[in-house]
PDB file of N, CA and C in Angstrom:
ATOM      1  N   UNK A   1      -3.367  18.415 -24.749  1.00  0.00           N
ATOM      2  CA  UNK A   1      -3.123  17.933 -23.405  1.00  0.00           C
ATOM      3  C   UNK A   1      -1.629  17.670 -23.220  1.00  0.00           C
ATOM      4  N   UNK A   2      -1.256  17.950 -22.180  1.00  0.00           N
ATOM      5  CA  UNK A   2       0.170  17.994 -21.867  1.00  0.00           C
ATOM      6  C   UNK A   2       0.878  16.331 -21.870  1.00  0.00           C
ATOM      7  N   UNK A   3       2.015  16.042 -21.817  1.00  0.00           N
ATOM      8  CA  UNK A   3       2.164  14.656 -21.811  1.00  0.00           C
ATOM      9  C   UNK A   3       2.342  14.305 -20.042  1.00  0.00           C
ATOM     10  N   UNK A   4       2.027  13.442 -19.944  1.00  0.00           N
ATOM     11  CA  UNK A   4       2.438  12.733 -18.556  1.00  0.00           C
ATOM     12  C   UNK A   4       2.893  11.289 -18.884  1.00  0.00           C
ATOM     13  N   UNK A   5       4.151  11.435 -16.989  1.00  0.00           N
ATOM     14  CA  UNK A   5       4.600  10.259 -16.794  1.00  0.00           C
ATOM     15  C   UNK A   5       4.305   9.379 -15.967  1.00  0.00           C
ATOM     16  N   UNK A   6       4.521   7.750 -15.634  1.00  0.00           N
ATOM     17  CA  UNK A   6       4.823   7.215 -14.785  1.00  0.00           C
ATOM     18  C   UNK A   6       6.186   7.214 -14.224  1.00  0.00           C
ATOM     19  N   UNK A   7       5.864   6.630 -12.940  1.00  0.00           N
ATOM     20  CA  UNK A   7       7.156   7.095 -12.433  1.00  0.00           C
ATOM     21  C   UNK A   7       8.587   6.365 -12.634  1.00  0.00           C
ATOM     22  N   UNK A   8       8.334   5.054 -13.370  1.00  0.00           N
ATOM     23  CA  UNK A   8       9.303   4.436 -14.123  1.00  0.00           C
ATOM     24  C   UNK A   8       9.359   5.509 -15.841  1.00  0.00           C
ATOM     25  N   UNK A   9       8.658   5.606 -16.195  1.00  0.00           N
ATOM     26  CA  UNK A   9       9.027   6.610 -17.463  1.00  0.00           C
ATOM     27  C   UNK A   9       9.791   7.691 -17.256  1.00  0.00           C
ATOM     28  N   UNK A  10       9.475   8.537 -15.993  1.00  0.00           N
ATOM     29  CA  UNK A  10       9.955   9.894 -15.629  1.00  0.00           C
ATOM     30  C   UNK A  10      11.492   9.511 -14.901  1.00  0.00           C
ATOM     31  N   UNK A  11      11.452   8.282 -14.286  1.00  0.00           N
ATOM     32  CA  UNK A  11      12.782   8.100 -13.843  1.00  0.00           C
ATOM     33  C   UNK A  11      13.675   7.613 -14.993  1.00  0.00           C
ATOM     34  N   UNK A  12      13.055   7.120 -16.112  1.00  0.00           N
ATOM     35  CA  UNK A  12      14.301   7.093 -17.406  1.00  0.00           C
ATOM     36  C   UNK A  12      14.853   8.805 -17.999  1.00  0.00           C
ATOM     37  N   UNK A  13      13.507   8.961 -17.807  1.00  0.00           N
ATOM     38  CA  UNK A  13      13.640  10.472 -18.468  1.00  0.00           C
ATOM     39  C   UNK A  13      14.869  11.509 -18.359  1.00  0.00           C
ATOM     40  N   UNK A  14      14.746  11.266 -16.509  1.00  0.00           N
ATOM     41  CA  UNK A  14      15.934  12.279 -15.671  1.00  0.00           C
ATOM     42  C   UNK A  14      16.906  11.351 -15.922  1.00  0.00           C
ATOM     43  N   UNK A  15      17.325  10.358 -15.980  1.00  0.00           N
ATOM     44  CA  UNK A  15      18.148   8.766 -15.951  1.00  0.00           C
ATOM     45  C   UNK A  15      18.772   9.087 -14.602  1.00  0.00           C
ATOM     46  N   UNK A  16      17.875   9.099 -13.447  1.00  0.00           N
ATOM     47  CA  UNK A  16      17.705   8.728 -12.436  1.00  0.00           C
ATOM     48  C   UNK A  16      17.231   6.940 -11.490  1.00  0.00           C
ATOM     49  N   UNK A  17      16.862   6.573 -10.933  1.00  0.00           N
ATOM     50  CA  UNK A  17      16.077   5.444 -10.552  1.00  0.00           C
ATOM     51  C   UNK A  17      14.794   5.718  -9.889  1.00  0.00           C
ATOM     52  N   UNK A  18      14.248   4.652  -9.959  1.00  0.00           N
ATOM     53  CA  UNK A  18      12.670   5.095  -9.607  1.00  0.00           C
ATOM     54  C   UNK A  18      12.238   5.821  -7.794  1.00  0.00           C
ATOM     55  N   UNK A  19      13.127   4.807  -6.982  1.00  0.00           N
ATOM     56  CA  UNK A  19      13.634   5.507  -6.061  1.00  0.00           C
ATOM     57  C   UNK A  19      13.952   7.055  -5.724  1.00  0.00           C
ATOM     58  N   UNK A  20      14.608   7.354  -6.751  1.00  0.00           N
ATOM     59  CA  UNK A  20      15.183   8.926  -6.356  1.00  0.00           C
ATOM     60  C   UNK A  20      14.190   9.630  -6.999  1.00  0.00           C
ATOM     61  N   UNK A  21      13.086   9.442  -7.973  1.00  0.00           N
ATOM     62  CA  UNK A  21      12.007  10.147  -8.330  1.00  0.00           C
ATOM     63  C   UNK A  21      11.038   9.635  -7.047  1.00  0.00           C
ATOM     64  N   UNK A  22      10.687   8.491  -6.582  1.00  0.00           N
ATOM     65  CA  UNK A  22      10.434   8.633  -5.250  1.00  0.00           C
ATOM     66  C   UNK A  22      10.549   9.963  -4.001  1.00  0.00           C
ATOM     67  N   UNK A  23      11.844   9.798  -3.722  1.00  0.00           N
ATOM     68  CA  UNK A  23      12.411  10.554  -3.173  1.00  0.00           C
ATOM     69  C   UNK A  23      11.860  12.085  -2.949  1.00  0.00           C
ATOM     70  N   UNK A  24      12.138  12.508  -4.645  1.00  0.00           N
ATOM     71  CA  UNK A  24      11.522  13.750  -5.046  1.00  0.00           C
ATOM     72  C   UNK A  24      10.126  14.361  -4.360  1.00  0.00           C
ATOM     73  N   UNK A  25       9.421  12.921  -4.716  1.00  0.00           N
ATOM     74  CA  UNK A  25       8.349  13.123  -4.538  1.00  0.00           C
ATOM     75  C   UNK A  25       7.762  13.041  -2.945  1.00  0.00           C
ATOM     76  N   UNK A  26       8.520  12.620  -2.401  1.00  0.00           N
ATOM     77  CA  UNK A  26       8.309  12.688  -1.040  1.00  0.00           C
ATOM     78  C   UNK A  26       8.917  14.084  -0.401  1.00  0.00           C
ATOM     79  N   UNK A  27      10.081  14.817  -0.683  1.00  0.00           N
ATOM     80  CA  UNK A  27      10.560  16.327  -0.953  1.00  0.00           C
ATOM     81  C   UNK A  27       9.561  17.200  -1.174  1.00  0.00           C
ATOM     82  N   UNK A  28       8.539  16.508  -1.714  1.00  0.00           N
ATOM     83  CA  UNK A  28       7.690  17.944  -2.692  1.00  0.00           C
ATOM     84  C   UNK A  28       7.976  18.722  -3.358  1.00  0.00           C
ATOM     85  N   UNK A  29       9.044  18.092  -4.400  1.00  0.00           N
ATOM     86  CA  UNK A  29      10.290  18.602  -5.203  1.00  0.00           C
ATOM     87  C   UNK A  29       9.185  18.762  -7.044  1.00  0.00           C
ATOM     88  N   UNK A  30       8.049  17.681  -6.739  1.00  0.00           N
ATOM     89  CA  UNK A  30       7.345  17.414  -8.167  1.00  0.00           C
ATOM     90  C   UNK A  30       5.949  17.121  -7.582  1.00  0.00           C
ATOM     91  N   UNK A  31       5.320  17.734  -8.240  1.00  0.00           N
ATOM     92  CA  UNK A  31       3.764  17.425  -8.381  1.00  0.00           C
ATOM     93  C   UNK A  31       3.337  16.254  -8.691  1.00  0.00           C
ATOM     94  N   UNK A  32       2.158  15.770  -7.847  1.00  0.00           N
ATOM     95  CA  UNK A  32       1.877  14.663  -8.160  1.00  0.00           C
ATOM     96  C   UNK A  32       0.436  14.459  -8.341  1.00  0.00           C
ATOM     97  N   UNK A  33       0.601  13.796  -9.551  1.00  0.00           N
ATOM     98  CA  UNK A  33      -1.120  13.508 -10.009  1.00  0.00           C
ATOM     99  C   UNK A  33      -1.471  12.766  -9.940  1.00  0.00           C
ATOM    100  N   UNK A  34      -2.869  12.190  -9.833  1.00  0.00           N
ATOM    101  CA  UNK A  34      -3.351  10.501  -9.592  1.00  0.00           C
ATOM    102  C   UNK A  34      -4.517  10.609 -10.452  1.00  0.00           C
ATOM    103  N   UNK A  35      -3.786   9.196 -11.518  1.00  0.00           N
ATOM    104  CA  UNK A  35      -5.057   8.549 -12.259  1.00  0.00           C
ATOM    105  C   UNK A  35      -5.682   7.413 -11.791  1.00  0.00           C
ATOM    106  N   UNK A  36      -6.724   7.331 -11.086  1.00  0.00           N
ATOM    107  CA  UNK A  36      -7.001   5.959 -10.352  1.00  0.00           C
ATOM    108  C   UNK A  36      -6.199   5.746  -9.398  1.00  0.00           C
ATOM    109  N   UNK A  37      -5.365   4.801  -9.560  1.00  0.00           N
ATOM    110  CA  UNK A  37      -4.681   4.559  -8.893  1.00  0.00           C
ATOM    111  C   UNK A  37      -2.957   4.182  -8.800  1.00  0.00           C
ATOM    112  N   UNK A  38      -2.901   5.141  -9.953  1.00  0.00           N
ATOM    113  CA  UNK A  38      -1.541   5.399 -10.708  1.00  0.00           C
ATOM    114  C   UNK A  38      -1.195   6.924 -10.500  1.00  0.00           C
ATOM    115  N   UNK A  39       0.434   7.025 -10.353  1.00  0.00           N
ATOM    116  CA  UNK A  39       0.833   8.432  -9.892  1.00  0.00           C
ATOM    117  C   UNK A  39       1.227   8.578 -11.610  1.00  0.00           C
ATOM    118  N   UNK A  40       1.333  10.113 -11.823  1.00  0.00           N
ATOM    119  CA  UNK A  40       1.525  10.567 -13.399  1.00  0.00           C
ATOM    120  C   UNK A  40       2.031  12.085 -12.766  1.00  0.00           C
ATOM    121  N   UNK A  41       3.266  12.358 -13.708  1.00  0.00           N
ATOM    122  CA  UNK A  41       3.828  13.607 -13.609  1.00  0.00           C
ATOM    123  C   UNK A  41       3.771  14.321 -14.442  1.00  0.00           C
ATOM    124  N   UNK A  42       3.393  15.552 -14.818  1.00  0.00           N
ATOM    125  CA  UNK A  42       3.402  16.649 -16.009  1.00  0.00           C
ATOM    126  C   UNK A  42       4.909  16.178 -16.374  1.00  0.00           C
ATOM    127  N   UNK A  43       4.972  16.082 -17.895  1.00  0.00           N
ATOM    128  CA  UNK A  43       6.430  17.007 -18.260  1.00  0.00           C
ATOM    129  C   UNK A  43       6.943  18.399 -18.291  1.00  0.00           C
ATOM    130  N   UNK A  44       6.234  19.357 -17.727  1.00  0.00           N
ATOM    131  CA  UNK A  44       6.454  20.701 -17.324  1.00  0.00           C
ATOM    132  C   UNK A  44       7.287  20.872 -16.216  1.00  0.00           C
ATOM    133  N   UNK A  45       6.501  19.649 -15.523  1.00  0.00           N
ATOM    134  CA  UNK A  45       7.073  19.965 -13.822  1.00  0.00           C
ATOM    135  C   UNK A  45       8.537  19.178 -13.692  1.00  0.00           C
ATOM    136  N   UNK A  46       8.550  18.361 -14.582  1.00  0.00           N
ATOM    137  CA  UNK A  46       9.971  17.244 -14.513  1.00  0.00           C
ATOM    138  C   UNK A  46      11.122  18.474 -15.670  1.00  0.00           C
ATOM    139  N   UNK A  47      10.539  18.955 -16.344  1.00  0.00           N
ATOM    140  CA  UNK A  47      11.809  20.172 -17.168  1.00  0.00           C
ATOM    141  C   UNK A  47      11.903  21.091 -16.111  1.00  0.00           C
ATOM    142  N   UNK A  48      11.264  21.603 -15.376  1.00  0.00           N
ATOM    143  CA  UNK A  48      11.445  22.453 -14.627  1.00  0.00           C
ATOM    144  C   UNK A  48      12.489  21.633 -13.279  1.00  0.00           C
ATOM    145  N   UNK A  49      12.298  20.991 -13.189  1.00  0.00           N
ATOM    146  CA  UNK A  49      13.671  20.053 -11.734  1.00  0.00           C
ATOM    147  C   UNK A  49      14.419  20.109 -12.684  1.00  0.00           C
ATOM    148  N   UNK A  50      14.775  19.803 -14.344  1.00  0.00           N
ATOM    149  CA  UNK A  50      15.944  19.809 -15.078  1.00  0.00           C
ATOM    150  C   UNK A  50      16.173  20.770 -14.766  1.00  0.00           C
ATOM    151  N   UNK A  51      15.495  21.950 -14.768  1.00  0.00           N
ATOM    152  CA  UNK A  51      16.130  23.434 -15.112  1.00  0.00           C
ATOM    153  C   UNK A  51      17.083  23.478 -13.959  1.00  0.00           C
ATOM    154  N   UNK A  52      16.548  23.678 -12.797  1.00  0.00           N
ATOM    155  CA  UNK A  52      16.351  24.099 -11.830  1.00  0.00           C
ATOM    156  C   UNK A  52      17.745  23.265 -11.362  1.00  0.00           C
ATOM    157  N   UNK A  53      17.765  21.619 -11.654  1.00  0.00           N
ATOM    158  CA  UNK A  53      19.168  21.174 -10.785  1.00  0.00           C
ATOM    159  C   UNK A  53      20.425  21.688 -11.719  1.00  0.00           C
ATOM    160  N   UNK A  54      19.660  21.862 -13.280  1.00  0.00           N
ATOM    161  CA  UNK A  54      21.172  22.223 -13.874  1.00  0.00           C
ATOM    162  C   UNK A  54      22.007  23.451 -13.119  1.00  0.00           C
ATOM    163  N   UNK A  55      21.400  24.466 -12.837  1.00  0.00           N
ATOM    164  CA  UNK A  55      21.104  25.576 -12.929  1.00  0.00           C
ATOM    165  C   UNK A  55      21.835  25.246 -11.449  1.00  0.00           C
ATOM    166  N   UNK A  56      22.029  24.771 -10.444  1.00  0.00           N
ATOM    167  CA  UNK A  56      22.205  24.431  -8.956  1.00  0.00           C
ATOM    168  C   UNK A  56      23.623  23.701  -9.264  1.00  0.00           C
ATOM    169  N   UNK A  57      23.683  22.818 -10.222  1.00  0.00           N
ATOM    170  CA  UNK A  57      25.566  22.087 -10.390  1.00  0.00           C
ATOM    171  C   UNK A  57      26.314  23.183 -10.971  1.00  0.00           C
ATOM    172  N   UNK A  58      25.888  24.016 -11.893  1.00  0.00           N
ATOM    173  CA  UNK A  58      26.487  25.131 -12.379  1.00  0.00           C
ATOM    174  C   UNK A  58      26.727  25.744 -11.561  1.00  0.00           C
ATOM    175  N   UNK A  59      26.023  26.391 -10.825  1.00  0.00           N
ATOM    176  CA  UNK A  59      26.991  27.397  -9.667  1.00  0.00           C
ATOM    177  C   UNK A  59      27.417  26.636  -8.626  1.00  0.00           C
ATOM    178  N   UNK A  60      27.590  25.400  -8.501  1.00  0.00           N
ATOM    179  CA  UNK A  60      28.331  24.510  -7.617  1.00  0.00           C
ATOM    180  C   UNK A  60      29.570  24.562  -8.006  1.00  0.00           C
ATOM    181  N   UNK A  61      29.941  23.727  -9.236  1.00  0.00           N
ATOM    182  CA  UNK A  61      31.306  23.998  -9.875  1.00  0.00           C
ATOM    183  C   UNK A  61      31.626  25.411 -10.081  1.00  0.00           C
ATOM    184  N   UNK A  62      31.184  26.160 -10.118  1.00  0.00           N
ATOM    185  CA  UNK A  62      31.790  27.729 -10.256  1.00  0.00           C
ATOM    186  C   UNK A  62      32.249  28.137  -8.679  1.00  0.00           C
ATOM    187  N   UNK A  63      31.668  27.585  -7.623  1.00  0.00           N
ATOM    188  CA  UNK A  63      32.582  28.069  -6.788  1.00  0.00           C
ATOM    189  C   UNK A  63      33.631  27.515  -6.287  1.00  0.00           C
TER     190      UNK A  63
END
């Protein structure tokens, strides 16, 4: 089984604030899962926003 986060775990993860994983998640930037009554994020879907913003500052500074 894959690991999942809360959204205080996943916001250390990115070392973001819980807010801006908020944020995300209001974007529809990350999938969101519900256990009960707790939100939980794949770590697939949170490497993939790594990928994805590295990948977006890199060709920022290049131009």
């Amino acid at each position: 089984m894959e690991q999942m986060y809360s959204l205080k775990s996943a916001a250390s993860l990115l070392e973001v604030s819980v807010k801006t994983v908020r944020r995300l998640l209001h974007l529809h930037q990350i999938k969101v899962y519900r256990v009960g009554n707790n939100i939980r994020l794949r770590e697939s879907d949170l490497k993939q926003l790594i990928t994805e913003e590295l990948s977006l500052d890199d060709y920022r500074l290049s131009i």
